[in-house]
C-alpha atoms as a PDB file:
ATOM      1  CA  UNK A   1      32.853   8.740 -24.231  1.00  0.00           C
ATOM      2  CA  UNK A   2      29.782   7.370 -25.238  1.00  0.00           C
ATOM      3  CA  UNK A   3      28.038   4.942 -22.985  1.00  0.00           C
ATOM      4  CA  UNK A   4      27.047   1.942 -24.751  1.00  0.00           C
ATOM      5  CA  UNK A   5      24.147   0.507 -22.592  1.00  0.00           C
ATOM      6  CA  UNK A   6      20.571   1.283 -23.212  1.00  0.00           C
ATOM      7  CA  UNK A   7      17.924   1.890 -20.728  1.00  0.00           C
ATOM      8  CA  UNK A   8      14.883  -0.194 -21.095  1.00  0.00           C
ATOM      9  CA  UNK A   9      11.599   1.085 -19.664  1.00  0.00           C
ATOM     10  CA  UNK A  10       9.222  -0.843 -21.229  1.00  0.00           C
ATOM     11  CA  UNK A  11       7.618  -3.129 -18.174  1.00  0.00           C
ATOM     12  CA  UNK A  12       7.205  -6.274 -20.022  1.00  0.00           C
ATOM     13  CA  UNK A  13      10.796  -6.306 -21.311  1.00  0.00           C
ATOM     14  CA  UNK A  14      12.625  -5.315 -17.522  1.00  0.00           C
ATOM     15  CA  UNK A  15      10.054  -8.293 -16.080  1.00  0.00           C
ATOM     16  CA  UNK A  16      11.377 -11.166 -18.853  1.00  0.00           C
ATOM     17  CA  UNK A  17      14.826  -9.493 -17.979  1.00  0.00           C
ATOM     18  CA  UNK A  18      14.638 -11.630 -14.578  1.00  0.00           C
ATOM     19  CA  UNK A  19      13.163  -8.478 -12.611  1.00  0.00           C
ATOM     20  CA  UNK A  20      10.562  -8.687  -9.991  1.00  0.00           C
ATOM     21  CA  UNK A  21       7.238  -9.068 -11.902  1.00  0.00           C
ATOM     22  CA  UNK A  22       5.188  -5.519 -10.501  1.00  0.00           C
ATOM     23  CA  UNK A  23       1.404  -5.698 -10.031  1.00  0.00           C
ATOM     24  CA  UNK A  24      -0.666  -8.589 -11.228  1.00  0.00           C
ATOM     25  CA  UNK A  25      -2.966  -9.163 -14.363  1.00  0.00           C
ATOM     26  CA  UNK A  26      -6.108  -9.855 -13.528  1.00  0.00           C
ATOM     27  CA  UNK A  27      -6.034 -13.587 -14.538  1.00  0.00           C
ATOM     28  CA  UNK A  28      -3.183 -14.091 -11.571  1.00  0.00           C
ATOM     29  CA  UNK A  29      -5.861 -12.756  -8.574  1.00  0.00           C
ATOM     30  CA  UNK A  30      -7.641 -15.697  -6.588  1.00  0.00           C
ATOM     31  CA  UNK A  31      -9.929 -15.108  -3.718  1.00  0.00           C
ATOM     32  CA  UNK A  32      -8.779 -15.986  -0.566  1.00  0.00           C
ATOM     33  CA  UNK A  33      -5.466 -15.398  -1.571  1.00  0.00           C
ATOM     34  CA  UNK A  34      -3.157 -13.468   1.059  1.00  0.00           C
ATOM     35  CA  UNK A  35      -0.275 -11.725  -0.404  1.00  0.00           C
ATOM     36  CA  UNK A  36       2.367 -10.784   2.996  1.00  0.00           C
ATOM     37  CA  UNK A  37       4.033  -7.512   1.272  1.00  0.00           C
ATOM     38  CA  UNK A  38       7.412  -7.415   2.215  1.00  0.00           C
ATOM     39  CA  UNK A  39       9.637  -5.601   3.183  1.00  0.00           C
ATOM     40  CA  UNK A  40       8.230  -4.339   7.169  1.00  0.00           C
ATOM     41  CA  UNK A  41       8.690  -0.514   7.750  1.00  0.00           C
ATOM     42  CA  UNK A  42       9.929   0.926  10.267  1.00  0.00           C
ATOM     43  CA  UNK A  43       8.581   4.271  10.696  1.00  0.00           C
ATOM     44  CA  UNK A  44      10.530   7.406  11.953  1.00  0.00           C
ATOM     45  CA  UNK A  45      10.207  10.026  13.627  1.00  0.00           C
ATOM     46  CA  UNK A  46      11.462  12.150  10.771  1.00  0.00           C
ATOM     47  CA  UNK A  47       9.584  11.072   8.280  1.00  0.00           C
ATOM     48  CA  UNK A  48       6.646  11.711  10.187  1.00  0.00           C
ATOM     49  CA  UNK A  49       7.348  15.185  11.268  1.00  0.00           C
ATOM     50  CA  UNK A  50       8.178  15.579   7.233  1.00  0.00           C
ATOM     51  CA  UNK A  51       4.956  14.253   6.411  1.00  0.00           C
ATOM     52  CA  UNK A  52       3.036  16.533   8.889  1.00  0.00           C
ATOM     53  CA  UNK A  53       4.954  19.602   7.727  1.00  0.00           C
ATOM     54  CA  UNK A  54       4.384  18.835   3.599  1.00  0.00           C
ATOM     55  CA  UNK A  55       1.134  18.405   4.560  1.00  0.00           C
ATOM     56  CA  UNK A  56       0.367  21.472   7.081  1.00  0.00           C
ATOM     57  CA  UNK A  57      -0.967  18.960   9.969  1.00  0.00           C
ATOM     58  CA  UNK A  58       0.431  20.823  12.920  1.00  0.00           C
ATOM     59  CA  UNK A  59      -1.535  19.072  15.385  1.00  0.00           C
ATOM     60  CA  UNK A  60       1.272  18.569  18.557  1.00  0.00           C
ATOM     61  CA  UNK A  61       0.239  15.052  19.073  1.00  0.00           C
ATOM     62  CA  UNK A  62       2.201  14.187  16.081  1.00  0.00           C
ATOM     63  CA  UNK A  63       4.867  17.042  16.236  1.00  0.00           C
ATOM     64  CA  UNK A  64       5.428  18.253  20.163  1.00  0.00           C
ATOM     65  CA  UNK A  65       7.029  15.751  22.314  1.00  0.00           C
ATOM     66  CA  UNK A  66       5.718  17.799  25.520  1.00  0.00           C
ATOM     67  CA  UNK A  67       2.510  17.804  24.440  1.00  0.00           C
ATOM     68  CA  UNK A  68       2.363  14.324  23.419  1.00  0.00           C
ATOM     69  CA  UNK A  69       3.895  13.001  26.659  1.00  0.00           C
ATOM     70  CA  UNK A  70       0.801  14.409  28.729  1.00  0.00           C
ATOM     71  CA  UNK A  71      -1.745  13.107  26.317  1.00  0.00           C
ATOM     72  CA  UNK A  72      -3.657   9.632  26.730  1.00  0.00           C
ATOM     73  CA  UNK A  73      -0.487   8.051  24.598  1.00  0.00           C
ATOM     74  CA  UNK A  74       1.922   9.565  26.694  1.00  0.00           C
ATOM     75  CA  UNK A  75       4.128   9.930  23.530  1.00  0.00           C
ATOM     76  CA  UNK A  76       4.004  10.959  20.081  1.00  0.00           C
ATOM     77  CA  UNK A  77       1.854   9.475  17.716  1.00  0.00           C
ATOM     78  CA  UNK A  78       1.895   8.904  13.583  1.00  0.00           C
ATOM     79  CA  UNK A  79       0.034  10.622  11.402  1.00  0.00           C
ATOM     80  CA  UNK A  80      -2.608   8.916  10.640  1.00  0.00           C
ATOM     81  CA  UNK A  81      -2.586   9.598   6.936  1.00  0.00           C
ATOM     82  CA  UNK A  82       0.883   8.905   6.702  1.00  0.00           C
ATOM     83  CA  UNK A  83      -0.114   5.528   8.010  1.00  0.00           C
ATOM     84  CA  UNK A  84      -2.253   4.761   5.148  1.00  0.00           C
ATOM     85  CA  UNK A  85      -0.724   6.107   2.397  1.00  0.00           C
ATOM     86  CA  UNK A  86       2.768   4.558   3.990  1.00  0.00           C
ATOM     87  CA  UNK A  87       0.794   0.611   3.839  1.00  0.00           C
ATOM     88  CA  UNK A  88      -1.146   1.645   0.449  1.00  0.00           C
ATOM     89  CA  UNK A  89       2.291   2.190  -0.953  1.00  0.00           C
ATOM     90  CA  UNK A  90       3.602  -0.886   0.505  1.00  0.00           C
ATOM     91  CA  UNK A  91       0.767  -3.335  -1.476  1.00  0.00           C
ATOM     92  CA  UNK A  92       1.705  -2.194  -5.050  1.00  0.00           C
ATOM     93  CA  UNK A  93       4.005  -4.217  -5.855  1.00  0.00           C
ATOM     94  CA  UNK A  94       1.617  -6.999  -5.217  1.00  0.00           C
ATOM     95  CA  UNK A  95      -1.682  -5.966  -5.587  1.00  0.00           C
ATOM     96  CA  UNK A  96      -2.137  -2.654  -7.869  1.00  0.00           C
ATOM     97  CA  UNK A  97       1.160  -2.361  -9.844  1.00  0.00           C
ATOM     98  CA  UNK A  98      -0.162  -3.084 -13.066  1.00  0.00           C
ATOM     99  CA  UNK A  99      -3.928  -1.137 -12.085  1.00  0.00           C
ATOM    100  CA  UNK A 100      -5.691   1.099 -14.563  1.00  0.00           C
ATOM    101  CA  UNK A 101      -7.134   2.847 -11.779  1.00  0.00           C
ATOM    102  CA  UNK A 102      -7.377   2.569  -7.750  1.00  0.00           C
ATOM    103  CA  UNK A 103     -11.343   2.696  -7.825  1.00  0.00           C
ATOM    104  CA  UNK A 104     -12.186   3.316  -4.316  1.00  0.00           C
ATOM    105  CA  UNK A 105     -10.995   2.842  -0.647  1.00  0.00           C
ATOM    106  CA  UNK A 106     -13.403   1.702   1.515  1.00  0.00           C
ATOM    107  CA  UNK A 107     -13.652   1.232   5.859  1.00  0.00           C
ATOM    108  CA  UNK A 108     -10.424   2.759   6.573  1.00  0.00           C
ATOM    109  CA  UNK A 109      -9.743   2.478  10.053  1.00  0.00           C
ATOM    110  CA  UNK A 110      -6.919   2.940  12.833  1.00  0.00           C
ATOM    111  CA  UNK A 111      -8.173   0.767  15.657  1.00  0.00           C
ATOM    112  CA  UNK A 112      -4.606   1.264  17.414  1.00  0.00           C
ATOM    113  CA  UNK A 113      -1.845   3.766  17.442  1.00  0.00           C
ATOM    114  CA  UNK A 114       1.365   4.007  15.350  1.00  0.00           C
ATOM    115  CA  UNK A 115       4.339   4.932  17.355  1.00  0.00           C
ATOM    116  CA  UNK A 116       7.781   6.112  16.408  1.00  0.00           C
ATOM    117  CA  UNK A 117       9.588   3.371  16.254  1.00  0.00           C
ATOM    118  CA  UNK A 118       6.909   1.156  15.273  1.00  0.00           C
ATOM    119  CA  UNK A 119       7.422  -1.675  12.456  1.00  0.00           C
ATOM    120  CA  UNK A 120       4.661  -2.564  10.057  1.00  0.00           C
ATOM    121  CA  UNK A 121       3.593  -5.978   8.456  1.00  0.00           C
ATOM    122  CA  UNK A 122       1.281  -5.990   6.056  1.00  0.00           C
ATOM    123  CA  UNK A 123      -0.965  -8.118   4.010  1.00  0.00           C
ATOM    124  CA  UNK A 124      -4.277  -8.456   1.934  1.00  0.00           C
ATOM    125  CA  UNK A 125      -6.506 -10.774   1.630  1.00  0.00           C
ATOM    126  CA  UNK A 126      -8.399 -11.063  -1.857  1.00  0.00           C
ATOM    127  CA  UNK A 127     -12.236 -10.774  -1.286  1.00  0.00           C
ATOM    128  CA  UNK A 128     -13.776 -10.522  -4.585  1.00  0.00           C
ATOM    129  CA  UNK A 129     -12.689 -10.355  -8.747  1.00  0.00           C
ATOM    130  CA  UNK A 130     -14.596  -9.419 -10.886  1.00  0.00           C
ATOM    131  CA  UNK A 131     -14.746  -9.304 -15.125  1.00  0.00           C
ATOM    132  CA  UNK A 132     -15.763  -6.017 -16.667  1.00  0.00           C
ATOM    133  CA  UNK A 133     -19.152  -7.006 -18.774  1.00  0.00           C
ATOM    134  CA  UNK A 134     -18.405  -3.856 -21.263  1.00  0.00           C
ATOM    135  CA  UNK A 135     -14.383  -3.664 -21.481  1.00  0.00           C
ATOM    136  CA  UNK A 136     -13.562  -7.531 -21.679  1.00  0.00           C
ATOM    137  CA  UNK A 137      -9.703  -6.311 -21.302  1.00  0.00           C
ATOM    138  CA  UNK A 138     -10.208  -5.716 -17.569  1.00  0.00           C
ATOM    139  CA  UNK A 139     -11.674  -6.132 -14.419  1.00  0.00           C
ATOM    140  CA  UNK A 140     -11.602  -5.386 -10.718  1.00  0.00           C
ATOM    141  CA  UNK A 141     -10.354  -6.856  -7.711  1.00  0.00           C
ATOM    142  CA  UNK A 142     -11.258  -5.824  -4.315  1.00  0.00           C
ATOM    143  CA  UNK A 143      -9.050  -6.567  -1.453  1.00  0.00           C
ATOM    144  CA  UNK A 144      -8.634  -6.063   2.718  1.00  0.00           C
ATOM    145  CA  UNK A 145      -5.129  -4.774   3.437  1.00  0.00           C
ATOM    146  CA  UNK A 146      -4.425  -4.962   7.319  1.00  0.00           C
ATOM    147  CA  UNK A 147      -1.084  -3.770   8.928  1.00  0.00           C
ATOM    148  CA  UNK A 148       0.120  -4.640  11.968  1.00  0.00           C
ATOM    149  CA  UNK A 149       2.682  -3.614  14.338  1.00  0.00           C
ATOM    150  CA  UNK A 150       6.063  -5.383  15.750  1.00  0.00           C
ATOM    151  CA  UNK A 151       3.845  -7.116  18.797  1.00  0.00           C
ATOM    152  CA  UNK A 152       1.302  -7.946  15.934  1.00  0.00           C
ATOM    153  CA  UNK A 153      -0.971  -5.492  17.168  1.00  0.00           C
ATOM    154  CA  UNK A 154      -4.045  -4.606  14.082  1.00  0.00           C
ATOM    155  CA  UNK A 155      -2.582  -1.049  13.815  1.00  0.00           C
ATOM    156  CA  UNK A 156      -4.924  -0.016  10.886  1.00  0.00           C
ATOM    157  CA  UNK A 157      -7.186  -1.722   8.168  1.00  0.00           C
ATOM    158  CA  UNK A 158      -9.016  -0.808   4.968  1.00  0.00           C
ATOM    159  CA  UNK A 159     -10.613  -2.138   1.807  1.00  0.00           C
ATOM    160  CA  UNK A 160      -9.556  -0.895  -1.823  1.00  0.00           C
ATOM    161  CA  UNK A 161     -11.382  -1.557  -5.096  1.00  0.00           C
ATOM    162  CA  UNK A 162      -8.160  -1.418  -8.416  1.00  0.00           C
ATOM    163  CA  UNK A 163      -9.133  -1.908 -11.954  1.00  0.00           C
ATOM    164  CA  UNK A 164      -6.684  -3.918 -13.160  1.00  0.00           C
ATOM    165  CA  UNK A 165      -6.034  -5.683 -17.554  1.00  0.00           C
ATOM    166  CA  UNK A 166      -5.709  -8.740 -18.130  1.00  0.00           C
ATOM    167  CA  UNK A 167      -3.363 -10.284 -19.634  1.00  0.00           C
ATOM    168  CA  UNK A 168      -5.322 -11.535 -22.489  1.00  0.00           C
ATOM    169  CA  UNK A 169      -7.173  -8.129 -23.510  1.00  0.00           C
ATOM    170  CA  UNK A 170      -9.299 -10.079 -25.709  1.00  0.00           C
ATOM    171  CA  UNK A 171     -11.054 -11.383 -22.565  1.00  0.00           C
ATOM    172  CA  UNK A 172     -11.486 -15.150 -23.909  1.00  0.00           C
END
């Protein structure tokens, strides 16, 4: 039996289909703009004893629930990468889904721990957007993503710096 339906991947076409529109063009960026990037995550303990395994960070704080209880925490504590690259992930859909390049992260910081069991809001705020002076099909847009926990708690922080088209590529 042959099966009828085609598979579209072309981005343009499964966004005028009525799917959720991925990333921005550079044209739809204001500063001062605060995009809340849903959904919250939960995180688990599993999936941060997976991420500390594919990654070879044994350290017991994250992986040793005897150790961890007689630290300062007094229980385990998320990786901190995994934190990151778990709030990164959650602002592409709204902020670098339609990037040429992530540029640069900047002031990454973890000013309070990420428990098992934890659930994460995040946003970004738009500080700056720029126009590319030699490529007038793109330009960049710097943001501050902040996550915090279920008690609203500033769990960690950073800045990123995407290069992102626009949607008129001849820049006028």
């Amino acid at each position: 039996m042959t099966d009828t339906h085609s598979l579209d991947t072309d981005q343009a076409a499964r966004e005028a289909s009525g799917a959720h529109p991925y990333g921005r063009y550079l044209e739809e960026f204001e500063v001062g703009a605060i995009y809340k990037h849903w959904p919250a995550k939960t995180v688990t303990e599993a999936e941060d004893h997976l991420f500390c395994l594919l990654t070879m960070n044994h350290h017991p704080l994250h992986i040793n629930d005897v150790y961890a209880a007689a630290s300062q925490q007094g229980r385990n504590v998320v990786a901190g990468p995994y934190v990151y690259s778990l709030i990164f992930g959650m602002t592409v859909s709204d902020v670098s889904g339609k990037a040429i390049a992530n540029l640069a992260t900047e002031e990454l910081s973890h000013p309070a721990p990420v428990f098992h069991g934890d659930t994460l809001y995040v946003e970004s705020e738009v500080l700056e957007k720029r126009e590319s002076k030699s490529k007038p099909d793109r330009g960049t847009v710097k943001v501050h993503t902040r996550a915090y926990n279920q008690d609203g708690v500033l769990v960690a922080e950073f800045k990123r710096l995407v290069l992102v088209p626009r949607r008129d590529a001849s820049g006028s």
